[in-house]
N, C-alpha and C. Protein backbone atom coordinates (compact mmCIF):
# COMPACT_ATOMS: atom_id res chain seq x y z
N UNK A 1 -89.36 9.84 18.35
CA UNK A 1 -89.01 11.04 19.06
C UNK A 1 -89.44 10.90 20.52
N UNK A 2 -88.67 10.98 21.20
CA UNK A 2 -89.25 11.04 22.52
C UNK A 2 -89.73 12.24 23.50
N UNK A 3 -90.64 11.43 24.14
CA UNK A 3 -91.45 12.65 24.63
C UNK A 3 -91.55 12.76 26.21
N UNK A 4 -91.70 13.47 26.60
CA UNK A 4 -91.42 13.87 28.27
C UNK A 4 -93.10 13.56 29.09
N UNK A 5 -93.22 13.06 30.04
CA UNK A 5 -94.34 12.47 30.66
C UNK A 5 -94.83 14.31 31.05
N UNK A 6 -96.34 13.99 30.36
CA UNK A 6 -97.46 15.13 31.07
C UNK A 6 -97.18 15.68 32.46
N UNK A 7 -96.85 16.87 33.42
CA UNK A 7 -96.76 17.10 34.58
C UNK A 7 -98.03 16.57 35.34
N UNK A 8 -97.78 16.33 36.38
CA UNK A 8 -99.12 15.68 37.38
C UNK A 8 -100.23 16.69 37.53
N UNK A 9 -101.27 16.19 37.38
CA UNK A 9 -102.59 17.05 37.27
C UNK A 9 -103.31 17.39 35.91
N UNK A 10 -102.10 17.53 35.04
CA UNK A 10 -102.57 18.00 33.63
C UNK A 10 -103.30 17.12 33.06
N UNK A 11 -104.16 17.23 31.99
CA UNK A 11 -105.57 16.31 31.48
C UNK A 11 -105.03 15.30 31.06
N UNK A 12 -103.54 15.16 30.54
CA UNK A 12 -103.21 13.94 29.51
C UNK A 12 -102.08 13.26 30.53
N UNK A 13 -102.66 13.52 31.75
CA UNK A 13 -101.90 12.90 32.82
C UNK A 13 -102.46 12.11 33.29
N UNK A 14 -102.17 10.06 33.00
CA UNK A 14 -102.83 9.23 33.45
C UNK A 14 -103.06 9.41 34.98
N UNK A 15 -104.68 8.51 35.21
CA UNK A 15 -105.24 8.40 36.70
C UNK A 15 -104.27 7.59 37.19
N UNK A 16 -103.42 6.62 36.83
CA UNK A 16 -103.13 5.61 37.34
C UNK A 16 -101.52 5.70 37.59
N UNK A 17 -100.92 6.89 37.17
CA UNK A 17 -99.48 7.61 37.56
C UNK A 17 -99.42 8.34 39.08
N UNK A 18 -98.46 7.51 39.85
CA UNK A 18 -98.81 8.18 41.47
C UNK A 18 -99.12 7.06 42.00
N UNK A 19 -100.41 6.34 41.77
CA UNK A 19 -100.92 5.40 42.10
C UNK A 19 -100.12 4.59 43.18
N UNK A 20 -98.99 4.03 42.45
CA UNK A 20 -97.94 3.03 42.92
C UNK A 20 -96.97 3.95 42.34
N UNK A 21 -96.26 4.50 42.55
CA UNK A 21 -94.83 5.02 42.30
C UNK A 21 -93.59 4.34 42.26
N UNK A 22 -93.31 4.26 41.29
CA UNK A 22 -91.84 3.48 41.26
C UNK A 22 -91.84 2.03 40.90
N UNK A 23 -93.17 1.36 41.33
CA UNK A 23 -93.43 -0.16 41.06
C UNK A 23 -92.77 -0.39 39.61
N UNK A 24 -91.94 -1.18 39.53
CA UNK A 24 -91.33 -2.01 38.55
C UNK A 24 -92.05 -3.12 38.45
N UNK A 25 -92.07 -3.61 36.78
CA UNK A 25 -92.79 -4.58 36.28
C UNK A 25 -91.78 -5.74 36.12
N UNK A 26 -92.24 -7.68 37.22
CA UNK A 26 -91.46 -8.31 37.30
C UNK A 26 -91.34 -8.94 36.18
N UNK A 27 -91.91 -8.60 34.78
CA UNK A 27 -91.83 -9.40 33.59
C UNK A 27 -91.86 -7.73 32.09
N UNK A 28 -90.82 -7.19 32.42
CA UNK A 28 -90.78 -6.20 31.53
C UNK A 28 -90.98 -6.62 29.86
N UNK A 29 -92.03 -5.96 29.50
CA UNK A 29 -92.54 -6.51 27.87
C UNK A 29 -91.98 -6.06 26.56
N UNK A 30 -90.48 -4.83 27.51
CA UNK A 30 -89.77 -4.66 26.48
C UNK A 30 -88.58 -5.83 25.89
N UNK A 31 -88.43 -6.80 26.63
CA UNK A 31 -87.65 -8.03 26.92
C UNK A 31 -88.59 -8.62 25.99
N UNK A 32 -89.82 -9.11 25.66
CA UNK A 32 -90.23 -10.27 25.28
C UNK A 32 -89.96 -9.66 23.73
N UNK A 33 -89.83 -8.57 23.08
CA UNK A 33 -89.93 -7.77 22.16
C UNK A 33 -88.64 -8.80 21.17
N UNK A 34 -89.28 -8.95 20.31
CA UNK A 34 -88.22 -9.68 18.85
C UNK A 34 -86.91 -8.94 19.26
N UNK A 35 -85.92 -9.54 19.00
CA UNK A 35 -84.15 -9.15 18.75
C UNK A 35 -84.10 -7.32 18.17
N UNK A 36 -84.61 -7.68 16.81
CA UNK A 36 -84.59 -6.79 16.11
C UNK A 36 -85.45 -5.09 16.82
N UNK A 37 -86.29 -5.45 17.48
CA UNK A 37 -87.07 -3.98 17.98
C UNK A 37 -86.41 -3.76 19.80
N UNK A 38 -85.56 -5.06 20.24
CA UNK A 38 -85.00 -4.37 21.49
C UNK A 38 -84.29 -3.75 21.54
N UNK A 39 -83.67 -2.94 20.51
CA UNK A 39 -83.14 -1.65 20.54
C UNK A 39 -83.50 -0.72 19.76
N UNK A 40 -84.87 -0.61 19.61
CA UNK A 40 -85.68 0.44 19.07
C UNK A 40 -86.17 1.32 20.25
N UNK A 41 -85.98 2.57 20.29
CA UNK A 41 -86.01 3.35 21.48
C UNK A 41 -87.51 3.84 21.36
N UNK A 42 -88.46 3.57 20.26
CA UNK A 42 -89.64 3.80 20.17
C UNK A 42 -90.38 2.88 21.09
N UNK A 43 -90.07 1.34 20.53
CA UNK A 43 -91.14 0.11 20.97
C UNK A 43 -90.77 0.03 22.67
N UNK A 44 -89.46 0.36 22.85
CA UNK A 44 -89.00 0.63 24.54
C UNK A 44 -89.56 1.02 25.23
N UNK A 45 -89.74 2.53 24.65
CA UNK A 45 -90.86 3.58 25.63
C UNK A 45 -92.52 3.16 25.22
N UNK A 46 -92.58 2.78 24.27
CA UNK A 46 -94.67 2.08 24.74
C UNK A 46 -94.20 0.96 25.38
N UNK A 47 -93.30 0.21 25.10
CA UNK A 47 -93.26 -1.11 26.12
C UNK A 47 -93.28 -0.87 27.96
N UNK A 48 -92.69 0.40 27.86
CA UNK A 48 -91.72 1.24 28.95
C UNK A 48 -93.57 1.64 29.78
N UNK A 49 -94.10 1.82 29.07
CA UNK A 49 -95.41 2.87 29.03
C UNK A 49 -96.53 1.58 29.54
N UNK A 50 -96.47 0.68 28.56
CA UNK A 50 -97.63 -0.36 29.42
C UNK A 50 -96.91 -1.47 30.39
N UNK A 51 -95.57 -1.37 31.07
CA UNK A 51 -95.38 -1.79 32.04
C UNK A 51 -95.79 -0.95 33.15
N UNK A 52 -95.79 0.32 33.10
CA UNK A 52 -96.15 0.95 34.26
C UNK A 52 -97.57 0.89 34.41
N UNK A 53 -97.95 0.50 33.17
CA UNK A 53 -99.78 0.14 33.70
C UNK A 53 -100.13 -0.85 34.19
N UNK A 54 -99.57 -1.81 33.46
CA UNK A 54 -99.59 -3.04 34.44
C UNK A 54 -98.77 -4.00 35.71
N UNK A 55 -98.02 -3.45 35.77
CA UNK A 55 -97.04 -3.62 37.17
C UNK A 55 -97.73 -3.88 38.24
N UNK A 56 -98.93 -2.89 38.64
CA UNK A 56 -99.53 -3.36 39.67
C UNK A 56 -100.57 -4.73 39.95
N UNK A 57 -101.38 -5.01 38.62
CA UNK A 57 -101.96 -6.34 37.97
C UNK A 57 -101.10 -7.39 38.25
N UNK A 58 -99.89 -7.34 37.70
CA UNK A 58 -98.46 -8.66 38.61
C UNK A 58 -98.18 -8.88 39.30
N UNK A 59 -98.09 -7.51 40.60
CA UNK A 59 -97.85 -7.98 41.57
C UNK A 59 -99.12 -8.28 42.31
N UNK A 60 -100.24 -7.91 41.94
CA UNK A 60 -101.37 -8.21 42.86
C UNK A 60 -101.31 -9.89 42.60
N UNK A 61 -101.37 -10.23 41.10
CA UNK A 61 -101.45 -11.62 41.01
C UNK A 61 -100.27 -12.73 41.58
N UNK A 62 -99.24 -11.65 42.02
CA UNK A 62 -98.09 -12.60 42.33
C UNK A 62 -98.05 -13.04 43.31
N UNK A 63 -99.09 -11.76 44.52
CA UNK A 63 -99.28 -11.80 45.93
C UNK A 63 -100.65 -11.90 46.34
N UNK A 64 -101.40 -13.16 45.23
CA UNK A 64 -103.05 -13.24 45.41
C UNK A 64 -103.15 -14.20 46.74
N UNK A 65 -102.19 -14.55 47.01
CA UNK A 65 -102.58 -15.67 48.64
C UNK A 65 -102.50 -14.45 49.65
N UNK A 66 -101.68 -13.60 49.87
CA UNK A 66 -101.81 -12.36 50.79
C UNK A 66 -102.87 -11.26 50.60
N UNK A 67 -103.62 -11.47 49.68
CA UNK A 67 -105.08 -10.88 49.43
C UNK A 67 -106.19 -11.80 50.06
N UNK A 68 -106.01 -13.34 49.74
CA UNK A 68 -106.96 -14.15 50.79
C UNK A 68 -106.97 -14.52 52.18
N UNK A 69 -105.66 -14.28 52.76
CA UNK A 69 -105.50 -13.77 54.42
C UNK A 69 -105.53 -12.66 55.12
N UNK A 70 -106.79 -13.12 55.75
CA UNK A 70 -107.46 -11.75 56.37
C UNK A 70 -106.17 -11.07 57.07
N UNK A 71 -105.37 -11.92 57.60
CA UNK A 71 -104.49 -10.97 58.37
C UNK A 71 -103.39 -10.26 57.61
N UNK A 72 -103.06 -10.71 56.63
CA UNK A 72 -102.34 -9.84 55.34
C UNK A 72 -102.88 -8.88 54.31
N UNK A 73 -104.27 -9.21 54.10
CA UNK A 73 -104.70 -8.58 52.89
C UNK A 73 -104.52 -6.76 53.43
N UNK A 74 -104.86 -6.07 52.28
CA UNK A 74 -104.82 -4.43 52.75
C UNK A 74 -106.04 -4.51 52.89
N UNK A 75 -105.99 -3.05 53.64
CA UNK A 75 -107.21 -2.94 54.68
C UNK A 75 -108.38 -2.67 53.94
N UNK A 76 -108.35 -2.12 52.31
CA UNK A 76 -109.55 -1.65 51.68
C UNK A 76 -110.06 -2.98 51.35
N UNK A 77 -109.08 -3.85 50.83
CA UNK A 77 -109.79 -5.51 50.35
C UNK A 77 -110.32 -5.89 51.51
N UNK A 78 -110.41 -5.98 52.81
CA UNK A 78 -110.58 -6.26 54.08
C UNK A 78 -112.52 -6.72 54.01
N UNK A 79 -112.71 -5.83 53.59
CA UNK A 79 -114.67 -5.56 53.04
C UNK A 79 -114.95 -6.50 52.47
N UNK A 80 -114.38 -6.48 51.31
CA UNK A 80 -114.69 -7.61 50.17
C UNK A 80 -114.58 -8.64 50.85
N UNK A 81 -112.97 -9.22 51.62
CA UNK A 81 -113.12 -10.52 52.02
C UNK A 81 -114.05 -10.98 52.64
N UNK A 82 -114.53 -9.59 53.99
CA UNK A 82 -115.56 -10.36 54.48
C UNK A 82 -116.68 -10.57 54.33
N UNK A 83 -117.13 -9.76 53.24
CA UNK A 83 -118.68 -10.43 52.34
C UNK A 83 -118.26 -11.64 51.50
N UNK A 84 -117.37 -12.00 51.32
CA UNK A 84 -117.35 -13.18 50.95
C UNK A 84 -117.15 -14.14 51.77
N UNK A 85 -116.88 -14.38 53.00
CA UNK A 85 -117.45 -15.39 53.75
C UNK A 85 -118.77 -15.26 54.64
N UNK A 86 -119.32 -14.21 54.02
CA UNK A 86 -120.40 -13.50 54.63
C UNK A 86 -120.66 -13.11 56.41
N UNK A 87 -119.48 -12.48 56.67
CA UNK A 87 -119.16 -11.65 57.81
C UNK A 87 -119.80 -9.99 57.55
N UNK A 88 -120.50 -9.42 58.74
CA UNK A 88 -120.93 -8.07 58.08
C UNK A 88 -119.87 -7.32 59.14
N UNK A 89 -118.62 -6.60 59.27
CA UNK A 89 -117.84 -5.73 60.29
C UNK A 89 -118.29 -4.63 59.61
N UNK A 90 -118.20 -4.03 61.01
CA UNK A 90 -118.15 -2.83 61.37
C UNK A 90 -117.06 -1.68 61.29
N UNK A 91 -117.33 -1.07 60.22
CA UNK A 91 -115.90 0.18 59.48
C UNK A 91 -115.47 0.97 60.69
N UNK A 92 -116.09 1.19 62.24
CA UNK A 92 -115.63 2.06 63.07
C UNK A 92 -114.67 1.14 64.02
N UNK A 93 -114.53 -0.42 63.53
CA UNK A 93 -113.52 -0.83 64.43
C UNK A 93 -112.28 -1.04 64.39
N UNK A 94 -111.09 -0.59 64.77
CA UNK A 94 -110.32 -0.94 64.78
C UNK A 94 -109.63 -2.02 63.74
N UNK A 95 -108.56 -1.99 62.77
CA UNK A 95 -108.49 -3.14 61.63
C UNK A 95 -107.80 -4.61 62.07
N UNK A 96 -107.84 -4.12 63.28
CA UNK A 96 -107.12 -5.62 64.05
C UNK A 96 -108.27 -6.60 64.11
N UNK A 97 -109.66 -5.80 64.81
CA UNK A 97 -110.15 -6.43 65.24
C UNK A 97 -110.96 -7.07 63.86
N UNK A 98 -111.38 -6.35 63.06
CA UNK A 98 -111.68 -6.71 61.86
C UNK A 98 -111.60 -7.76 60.90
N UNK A 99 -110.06 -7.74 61.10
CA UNK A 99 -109.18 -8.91 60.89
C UNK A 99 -109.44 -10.36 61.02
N UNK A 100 -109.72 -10.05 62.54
CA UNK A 100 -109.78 -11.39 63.57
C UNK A 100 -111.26 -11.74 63.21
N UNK A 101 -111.72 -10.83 63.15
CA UNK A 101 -113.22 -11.87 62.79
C UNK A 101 -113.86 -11.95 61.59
N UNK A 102 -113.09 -11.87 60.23
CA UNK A 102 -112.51 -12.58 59.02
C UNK A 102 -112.24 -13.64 59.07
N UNK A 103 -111.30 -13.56 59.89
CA UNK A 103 -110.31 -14.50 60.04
C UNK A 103 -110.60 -15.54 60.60
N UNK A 104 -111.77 -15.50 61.58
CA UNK A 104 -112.14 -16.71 62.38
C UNK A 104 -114.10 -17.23 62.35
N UNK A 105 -114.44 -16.58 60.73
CA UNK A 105 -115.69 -16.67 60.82
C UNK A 105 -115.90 -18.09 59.93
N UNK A 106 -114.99 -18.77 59.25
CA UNK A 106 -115.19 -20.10 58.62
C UNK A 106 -115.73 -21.41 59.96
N UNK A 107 -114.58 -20.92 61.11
CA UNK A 107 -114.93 -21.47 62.53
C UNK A 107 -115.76 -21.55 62.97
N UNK A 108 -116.20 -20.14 63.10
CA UNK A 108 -117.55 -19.85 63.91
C UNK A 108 -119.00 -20.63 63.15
N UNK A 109 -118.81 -20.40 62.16
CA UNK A 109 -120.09 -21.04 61.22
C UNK A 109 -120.11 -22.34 61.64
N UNK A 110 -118.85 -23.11 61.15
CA UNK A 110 -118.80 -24.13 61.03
C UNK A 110 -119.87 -25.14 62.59
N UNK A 111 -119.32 -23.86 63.46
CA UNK A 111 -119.94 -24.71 64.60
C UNK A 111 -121.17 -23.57 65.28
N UNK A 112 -121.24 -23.08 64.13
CA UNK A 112 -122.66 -22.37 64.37
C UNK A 112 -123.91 -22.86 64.88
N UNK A 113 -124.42 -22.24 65.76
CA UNK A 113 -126.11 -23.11 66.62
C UNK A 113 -125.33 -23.91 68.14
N UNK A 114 -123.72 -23.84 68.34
CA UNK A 114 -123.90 -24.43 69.83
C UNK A 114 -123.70 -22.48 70.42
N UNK A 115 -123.20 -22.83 72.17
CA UNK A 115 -123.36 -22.24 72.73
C UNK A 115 -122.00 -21.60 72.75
N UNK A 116 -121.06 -22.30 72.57
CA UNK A 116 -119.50 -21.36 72.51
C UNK A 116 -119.30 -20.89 71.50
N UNK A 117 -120.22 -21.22 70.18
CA UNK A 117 -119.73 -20.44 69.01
C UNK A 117 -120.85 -19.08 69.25
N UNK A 118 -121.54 -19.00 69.70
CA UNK A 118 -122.63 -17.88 70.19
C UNK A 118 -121.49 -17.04 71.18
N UNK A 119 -121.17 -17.64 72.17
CA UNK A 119 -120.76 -16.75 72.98
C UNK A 119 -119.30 -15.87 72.32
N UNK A 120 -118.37 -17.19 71.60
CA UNK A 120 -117.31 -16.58 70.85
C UNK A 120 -117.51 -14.94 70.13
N UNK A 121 -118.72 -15.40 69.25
CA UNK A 121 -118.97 -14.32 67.73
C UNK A 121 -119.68 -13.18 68.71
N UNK A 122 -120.38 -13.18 69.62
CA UNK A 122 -120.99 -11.72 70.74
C UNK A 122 -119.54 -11.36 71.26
N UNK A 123 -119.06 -11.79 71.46
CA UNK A 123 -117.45 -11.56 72.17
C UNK A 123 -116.84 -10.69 70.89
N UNK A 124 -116.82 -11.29 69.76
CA UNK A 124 -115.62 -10.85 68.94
C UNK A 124 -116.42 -9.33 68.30
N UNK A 125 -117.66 -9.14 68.45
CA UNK A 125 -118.95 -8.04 68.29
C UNK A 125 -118.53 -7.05 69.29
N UNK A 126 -118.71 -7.17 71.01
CA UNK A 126 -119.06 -6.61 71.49
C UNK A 126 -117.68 -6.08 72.21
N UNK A 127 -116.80 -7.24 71.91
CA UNK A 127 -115.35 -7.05 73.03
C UNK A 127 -115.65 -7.71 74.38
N UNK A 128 -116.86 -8.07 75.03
CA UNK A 128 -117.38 -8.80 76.32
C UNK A 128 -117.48 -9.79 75.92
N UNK A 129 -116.79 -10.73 76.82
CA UNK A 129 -117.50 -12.35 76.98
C UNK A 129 -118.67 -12.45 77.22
N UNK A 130 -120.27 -12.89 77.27
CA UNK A 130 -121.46 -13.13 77.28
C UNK A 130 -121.61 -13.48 78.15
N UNK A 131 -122.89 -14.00 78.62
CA UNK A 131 -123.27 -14.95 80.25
C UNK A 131 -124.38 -14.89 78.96
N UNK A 132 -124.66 -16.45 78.89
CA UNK A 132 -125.69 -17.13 78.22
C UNK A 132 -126.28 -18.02 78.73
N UNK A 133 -127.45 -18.12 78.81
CA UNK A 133 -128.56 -18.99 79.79
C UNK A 133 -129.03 -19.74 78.59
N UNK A 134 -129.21 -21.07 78.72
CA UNK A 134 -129.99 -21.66 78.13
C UNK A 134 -130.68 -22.53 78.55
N UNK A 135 -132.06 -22.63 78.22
CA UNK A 135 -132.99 -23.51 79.14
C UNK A 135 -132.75 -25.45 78.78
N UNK A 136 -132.54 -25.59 77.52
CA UNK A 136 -131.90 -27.08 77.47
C UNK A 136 -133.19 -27.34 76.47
N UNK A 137 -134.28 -26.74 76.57
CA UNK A 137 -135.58 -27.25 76.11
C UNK A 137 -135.46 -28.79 75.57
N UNK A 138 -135.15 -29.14 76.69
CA UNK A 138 -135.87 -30.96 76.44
C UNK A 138 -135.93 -31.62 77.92
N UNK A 139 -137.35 -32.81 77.52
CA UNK A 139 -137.95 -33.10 78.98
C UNK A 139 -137.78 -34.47 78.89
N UNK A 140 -136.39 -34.50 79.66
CA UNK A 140 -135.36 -35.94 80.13
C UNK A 140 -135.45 -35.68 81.46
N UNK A 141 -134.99 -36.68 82.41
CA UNK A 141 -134.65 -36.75 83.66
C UNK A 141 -133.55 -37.76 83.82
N UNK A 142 -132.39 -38.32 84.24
CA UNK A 142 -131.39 -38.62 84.87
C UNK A 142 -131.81 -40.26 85.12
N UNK A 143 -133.25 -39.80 86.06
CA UNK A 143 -133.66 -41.27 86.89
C UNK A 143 -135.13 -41.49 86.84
N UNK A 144 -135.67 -42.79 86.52
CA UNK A 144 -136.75 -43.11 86.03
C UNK A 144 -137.87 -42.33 87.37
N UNK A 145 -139.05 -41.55 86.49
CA UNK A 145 -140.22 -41.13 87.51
C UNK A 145 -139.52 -39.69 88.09
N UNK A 146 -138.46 -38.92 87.86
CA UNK A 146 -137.86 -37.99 88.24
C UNK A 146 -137.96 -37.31 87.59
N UNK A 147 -137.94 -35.66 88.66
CA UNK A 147 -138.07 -34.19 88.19
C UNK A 147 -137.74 -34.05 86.77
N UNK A 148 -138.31 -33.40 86.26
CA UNK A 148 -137.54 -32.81 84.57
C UNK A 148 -136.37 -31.79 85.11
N UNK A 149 -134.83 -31.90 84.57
CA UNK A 149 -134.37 -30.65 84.72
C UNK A 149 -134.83 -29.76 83.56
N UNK A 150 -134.39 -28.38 84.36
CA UNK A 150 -134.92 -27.02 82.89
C UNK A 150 -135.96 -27.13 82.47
N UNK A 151 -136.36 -26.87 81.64
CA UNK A 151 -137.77 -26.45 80.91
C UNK A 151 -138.00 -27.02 79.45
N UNK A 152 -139.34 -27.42 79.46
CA UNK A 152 -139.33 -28.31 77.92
C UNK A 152 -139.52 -27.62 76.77
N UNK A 153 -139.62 -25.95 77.46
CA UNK A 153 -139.93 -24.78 76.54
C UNK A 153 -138.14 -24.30 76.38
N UNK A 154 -137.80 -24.32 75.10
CA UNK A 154 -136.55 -23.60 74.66
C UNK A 154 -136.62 -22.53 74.99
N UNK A 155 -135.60 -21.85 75.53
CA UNK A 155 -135.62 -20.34 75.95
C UNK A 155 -133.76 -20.10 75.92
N UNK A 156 -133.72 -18.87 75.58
CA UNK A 156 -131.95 -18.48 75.35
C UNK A 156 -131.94 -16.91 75.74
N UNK A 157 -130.68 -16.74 76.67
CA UNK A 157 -130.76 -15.41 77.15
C UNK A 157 -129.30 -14.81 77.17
N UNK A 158 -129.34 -14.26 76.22
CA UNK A 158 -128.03 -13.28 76.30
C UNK A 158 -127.53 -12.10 76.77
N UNK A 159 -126.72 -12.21 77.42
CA UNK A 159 -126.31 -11.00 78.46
C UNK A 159 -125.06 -10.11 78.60
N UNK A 160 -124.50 -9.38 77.72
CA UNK A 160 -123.45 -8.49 77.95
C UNK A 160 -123.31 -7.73 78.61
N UNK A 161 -121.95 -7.46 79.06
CA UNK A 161 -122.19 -6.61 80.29
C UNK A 161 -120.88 -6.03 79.49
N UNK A 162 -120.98 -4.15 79.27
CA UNK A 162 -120.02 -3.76 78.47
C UNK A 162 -120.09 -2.08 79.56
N UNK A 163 -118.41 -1.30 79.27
CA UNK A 163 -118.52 -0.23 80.16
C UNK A 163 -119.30 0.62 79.62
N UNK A 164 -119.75 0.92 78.66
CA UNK A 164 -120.28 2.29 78.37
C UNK A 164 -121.75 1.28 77.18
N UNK A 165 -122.77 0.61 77.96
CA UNK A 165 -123.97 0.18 76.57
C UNK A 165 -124.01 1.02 75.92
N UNK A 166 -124.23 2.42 75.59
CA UNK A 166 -124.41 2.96 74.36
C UNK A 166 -123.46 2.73 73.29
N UNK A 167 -122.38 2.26 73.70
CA UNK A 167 -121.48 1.64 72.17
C UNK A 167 -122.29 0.85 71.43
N UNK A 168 -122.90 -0.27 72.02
CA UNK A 168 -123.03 -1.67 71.50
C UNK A 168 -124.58 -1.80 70.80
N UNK A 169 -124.57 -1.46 69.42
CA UNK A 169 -125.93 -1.58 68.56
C UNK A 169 -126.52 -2.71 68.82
N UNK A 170 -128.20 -2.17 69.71
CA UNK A 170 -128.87 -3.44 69.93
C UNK A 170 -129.64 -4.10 68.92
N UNK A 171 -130.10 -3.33 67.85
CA UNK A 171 -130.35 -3.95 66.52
C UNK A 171 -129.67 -4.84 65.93
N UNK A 172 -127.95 -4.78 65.96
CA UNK A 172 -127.15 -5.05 65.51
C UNK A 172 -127.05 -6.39 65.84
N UNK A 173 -126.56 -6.62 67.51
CA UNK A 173 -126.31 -7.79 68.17
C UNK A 173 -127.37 -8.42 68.11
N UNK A 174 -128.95 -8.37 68.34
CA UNK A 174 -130.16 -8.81 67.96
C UNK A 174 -129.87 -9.56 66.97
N UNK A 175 -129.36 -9.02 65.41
CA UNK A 175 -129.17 -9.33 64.23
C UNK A 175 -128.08 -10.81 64.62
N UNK A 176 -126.99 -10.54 65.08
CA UNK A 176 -125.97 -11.75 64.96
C UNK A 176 -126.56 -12.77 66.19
N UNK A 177 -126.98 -12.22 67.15
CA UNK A 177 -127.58 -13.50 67.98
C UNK A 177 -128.42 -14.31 66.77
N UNK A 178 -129.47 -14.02 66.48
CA UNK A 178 -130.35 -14.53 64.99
C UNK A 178 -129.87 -15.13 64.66
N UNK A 179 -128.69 -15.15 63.83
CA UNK A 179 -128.19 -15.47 62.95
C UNK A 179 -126.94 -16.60 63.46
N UNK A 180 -126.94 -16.40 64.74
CA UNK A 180 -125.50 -17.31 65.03
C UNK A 180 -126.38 -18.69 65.85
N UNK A 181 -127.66 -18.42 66.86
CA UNK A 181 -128.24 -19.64 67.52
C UNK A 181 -129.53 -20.66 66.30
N UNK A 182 -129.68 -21.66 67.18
CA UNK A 182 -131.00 -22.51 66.41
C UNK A 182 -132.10 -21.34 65.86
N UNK A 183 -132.22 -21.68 64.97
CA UNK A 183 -133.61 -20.64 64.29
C UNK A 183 -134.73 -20.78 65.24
N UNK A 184 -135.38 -22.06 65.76
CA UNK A 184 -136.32 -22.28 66.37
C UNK A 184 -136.61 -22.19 67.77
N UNK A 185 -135.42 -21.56 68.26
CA UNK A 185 -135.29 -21.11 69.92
C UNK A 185 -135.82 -19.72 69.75
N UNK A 186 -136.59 -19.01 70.95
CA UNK A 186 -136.83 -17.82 71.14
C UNK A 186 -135.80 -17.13 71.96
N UNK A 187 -135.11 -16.17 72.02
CA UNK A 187 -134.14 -15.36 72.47
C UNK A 187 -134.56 -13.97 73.17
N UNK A 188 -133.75 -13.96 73.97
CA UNK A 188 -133.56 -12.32 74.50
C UNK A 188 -132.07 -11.62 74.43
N UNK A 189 -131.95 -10.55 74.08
CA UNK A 189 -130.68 -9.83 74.32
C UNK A 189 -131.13 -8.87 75.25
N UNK A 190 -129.54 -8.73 76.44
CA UNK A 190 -129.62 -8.47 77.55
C UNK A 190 -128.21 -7.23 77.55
N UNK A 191 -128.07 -5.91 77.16
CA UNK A 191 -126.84 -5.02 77.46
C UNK A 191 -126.94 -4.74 78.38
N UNK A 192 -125.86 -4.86 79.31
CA UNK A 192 -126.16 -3.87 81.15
C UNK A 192 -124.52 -3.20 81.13
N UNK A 193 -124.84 -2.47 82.07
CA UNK A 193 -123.08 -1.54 82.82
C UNK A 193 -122.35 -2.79 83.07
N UNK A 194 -121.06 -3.09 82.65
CA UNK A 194 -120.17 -3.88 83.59
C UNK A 194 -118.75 -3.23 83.60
C-alpha cells in the first residue's frame, strides 16, 4: 500500500529530507533488485526510500578528489582540510583567502625555517609583505684576518606594517613566526601603521 511522505517538520519526518533536495541516486538499488521484485511497487518504494538516503554518500564519494582541493572543496570541509595539513585559519577571513593558505601550506612547510617561506606564511596571515632582518648568526668573513659581517649572536626581526594594527592578533602572529623560523633563533615581532 502506498504511503504519502510525512509533511516537513512532523516527528516521522526524516532529518536528512531537504538536506539535498532532488539529488538522484547514480546507482538506483531498485535496478539491482532480482527480475522478479522490479516490478513490485512495494520493494520500489523502500528501494525508492534508501536511495534518497544515500545519494548524497555517492556523490560525495564520486567527487572525493574535489573534497581534497582546497580550492574546490565546500567551505564547511574547508576546517577539516586544514587541520589536516595542520594549518590553523582564521573563520573571520574571507574563504578565498582561506583557501589559498590550504592550498599552499604543503609549500610553505616544505621549505619551512628559510626566510621567504617566513615572509610568504606572515604575508598570507597578515595580507602585508614583512621586512625581516636577520642577523646571519655566523662568524665568517669573506677575507682572511677580516671584519666578521653581522653578528655571531642569531637574532630575527619581524616587521609588519598593516593599515589599521588592531586587526592583526599579536599572540597569533607570535604563534606562526614560532612555528614557521629555526627553533633556536630568538625573535621579535614588530606591528606598526603602514
Amino acid at each position: 500500500m502506498p504511503t504519502t511522505p510525512p509533511p516537513a517538520g512532523s516527528p516521522r519526518s526524516s532529518p536528512l529530507r531537504g538536506v539535498v533536495a532532488g539529488l538522484g541516486s547514480p546507482h538506483p538499488l531498485g535496478l539491482q533488485l532480482p527480475a522478479l521484485l522490479q516490478d513490485d511497487p512495494t520493494g520500489q518504494a523502500l528501494t525508492a526510500a534508501l536511495d534518497e538516503v544515500l545519494a548524497p554518500v555517492f556523490w560525495v564519494l564520486d567527487n572525493l578528489d574535489a573534497y581534497l582541493d582546497p580550492h574546490l572543496t565546500p567551505g564547511d570541509f574547508l576546517e577539516w582540510l586544514a587541520r589536516w595539513v595542520g594549518v590553523a585559519v582564521d573563520e573571520n577571513w574571507p574563504l578565498e583567502r582561506r583557501r589559498d593558505l590550504v592550498a599552499r601550506a604543503a609549500e610553505l612547510y616544505r621549505r619551512r625555517g628559510t626566510i621567504q617561506a617566513l615572509r610568504e606564511q606572515v604575508a598570507l596571515y597578515t595580507g602585508s609583505v614583512p621586512e625581516i632582518e636577520d642577523s646571519g648568526g655566523t662568524a665568517s668573513s669573506p677575507v682572511p684576518g677580516g671584519a666578521v659581517p653581522g653578528s655571531p649572536q642569531p637574532r630575527l626581526r619581524v616587521r609588519v606594517a598593516v593599515t589599521d594594527p588592531s586587526t592583526v592578533d599579536l599572540r597569533r602572529l607570535e604563534a606562526i613566526v614560532c612555528e614557521a623560523k629555526p627553533a633556536h633563533i630568538p625573535h621579535e615581532v614588530e606591528v606598526v601603521p603602514g
